[in-house]
N, C-alpha and C. Protein backbone atom coordinates (compact mmCIF):
# COMPACT_ATOMS: atom_id res chain seq x y z
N UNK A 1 0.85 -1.18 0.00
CA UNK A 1 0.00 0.00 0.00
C UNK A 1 0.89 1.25 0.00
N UNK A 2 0.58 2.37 -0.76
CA UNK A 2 1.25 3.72 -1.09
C UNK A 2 1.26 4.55 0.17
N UNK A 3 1.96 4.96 0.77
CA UNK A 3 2.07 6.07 1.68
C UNK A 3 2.01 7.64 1.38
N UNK A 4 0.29 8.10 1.81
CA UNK A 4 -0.20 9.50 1.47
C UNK A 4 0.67 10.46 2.49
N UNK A 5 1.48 10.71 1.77
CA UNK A 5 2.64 12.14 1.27
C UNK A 5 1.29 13.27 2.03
N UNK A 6 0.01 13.54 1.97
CA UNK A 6 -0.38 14.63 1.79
C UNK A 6 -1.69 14.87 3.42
N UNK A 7 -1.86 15.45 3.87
CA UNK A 7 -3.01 15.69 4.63
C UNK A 7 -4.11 15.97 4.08
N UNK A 8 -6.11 15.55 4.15
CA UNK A 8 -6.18 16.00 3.49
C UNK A 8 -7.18 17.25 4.62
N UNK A 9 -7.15 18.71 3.71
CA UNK A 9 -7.93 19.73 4.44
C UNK A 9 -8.98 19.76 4.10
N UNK A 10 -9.71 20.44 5.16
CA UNK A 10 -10.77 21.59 4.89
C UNK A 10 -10.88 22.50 5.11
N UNK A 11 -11.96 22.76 4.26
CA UNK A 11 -12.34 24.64 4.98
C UNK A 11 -12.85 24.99 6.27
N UNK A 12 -12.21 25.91 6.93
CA UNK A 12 -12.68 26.12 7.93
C UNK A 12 -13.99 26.51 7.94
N UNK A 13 -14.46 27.37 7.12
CA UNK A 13 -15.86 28.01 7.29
C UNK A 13 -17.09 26.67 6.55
N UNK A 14 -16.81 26.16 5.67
CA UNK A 14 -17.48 25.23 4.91
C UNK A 14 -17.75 23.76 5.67
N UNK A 15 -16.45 23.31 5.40
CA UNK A 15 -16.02 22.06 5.67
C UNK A 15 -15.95 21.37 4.68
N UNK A 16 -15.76 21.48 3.82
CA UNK A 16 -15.63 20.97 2.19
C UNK A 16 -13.96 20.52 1.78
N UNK A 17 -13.52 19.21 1.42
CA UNK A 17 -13.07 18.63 1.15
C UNK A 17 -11.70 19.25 -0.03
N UNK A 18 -10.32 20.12 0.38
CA UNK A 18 -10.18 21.05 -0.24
C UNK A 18 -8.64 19.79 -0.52
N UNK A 19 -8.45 18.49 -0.80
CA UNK A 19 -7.87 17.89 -1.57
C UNK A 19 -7.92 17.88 -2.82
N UNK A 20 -7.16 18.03 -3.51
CA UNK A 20 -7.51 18.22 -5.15
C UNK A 20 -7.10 16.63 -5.90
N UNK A 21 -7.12 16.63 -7.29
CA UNK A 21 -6.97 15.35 -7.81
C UNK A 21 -5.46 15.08 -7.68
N UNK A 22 -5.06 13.59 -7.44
CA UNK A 22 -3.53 13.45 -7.33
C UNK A 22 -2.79 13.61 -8.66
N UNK A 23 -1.25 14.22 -7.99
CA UNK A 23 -0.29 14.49 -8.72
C UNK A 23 0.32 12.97 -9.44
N UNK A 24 0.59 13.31 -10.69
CA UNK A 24 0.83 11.60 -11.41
C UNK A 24 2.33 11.92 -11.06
N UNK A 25 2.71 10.60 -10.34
CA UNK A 25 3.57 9.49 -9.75
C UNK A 25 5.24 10.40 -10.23
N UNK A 26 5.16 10.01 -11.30
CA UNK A 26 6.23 10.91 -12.10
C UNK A 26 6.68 12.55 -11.84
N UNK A 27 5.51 13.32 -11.66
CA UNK A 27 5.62 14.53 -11.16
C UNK A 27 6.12 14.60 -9.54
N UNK A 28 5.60 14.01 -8.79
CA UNK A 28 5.29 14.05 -7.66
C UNK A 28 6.72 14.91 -7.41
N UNK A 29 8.12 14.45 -7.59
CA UNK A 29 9.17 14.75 -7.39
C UNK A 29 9.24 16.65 -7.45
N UNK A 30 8.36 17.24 -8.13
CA UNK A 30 8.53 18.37 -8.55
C UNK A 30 7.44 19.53 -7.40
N UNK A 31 6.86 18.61 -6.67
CA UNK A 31 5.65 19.22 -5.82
C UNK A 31 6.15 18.72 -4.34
N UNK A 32 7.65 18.84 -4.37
CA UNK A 32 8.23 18.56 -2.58
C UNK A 32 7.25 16.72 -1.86
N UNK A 33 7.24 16.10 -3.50
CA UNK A 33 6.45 14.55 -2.73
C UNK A 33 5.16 14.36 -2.58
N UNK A 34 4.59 15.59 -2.82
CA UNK A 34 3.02 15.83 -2.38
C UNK A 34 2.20 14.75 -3.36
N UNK A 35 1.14 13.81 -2.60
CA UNK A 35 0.68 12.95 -3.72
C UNK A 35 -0.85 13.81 -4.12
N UNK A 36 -1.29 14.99 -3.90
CA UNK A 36 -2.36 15.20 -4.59
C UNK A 36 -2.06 16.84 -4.41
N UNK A 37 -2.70 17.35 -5.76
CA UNK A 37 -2.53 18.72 -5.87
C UNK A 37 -3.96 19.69 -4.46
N UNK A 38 -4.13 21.26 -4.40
CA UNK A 38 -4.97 21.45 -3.64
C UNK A 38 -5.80 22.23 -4.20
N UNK A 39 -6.74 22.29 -3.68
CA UNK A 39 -8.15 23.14 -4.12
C UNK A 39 -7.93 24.43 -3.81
N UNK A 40 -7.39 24.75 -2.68
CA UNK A 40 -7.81 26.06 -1.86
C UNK A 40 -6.98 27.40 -3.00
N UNK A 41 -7.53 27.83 -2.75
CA UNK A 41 -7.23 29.09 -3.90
C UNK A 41 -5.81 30.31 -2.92
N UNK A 42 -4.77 30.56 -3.47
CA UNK A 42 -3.97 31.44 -2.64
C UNK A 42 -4.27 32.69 -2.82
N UNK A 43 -4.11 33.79 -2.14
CA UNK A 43 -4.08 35.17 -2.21
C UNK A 43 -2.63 35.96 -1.35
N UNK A 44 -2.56 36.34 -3.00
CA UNK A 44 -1.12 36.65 -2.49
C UNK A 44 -1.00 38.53 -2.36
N UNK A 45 -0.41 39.45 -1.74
CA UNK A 45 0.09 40.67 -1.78
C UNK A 45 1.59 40.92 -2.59
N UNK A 46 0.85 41.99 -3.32
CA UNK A 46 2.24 42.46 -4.29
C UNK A 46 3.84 43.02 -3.17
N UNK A 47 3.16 43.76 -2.02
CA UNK A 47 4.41 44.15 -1.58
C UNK A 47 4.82 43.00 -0.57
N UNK A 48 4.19 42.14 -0.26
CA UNK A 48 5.03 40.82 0.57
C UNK A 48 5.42 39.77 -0.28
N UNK A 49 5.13 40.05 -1.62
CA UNK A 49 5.21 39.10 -2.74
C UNK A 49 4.99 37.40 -2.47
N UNK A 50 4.30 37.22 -1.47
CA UNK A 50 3.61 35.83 -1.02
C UNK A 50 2.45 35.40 -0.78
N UNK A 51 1.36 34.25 -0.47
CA UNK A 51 0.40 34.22 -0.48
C UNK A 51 -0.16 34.15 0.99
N UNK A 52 -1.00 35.62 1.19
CA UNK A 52 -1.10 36.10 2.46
C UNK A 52 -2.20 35.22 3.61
N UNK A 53 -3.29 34.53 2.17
CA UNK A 53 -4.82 34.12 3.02
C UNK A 53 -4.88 33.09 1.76
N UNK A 54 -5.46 32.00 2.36
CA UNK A 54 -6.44 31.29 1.47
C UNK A 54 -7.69 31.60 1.36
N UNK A 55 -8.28 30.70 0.09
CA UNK A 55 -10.05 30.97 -0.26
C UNK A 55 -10.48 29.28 -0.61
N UNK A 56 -11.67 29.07 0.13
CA UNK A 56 -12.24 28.15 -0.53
C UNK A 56 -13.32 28.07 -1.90
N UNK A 57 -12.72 27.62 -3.05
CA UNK A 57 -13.61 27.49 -4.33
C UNK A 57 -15.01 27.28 -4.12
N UNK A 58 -15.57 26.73 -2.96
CA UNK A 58 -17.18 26.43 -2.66
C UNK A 58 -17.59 27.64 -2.30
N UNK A 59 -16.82 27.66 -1.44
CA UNK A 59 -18.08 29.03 -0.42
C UNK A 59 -17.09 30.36 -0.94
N UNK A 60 -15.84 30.48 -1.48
CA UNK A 60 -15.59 31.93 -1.96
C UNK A 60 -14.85 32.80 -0.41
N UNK A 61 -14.93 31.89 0.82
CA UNK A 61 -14.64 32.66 2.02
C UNK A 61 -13.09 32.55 2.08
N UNK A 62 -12.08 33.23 3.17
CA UNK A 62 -11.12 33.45 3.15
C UNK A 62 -10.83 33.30 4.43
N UNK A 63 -9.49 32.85 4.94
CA UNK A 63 -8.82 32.51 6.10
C UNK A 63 -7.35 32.87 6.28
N UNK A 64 -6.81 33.42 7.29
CA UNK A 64 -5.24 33.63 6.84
C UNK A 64 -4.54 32.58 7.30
N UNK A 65 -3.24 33.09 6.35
CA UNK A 65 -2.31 31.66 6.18
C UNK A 65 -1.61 31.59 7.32
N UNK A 66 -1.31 30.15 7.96
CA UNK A 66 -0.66 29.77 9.18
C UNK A 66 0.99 30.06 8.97
């Protein structure tokens, strides 16, 4: 049996299932091992040039990043 590389989340406000479809086998190497890509949408700021808060694609709500 394969060992899941990945946690999977949710939304805090929803609770909706924010695992995305897995990364093929071959790639994986290029995503730090991760076996499935993610749903949650980033929001990033131009002057911290990083992604400040997530969003969930269902409900559109936002949470800041840990």
């Amino acid at each position: 049996m394969k060992k899941l590389n990945d946690n999977i989340e949710y939304c805090p406000h929803y609770g909706a299932n924010l695992q995305g479809e897995p990364i093929p086998e071959k790639e994986q190497h290029h995503y730090g091992g991760a076996t499935h890509f993610t749903r949650k949408i980033g929001i990033s700021s131009l002057e911290l040039d990083r992604v400040i808060k997530w969003q969930c694609p269902d409900c559109k709500q936002d949470w800041e990043r840990e």
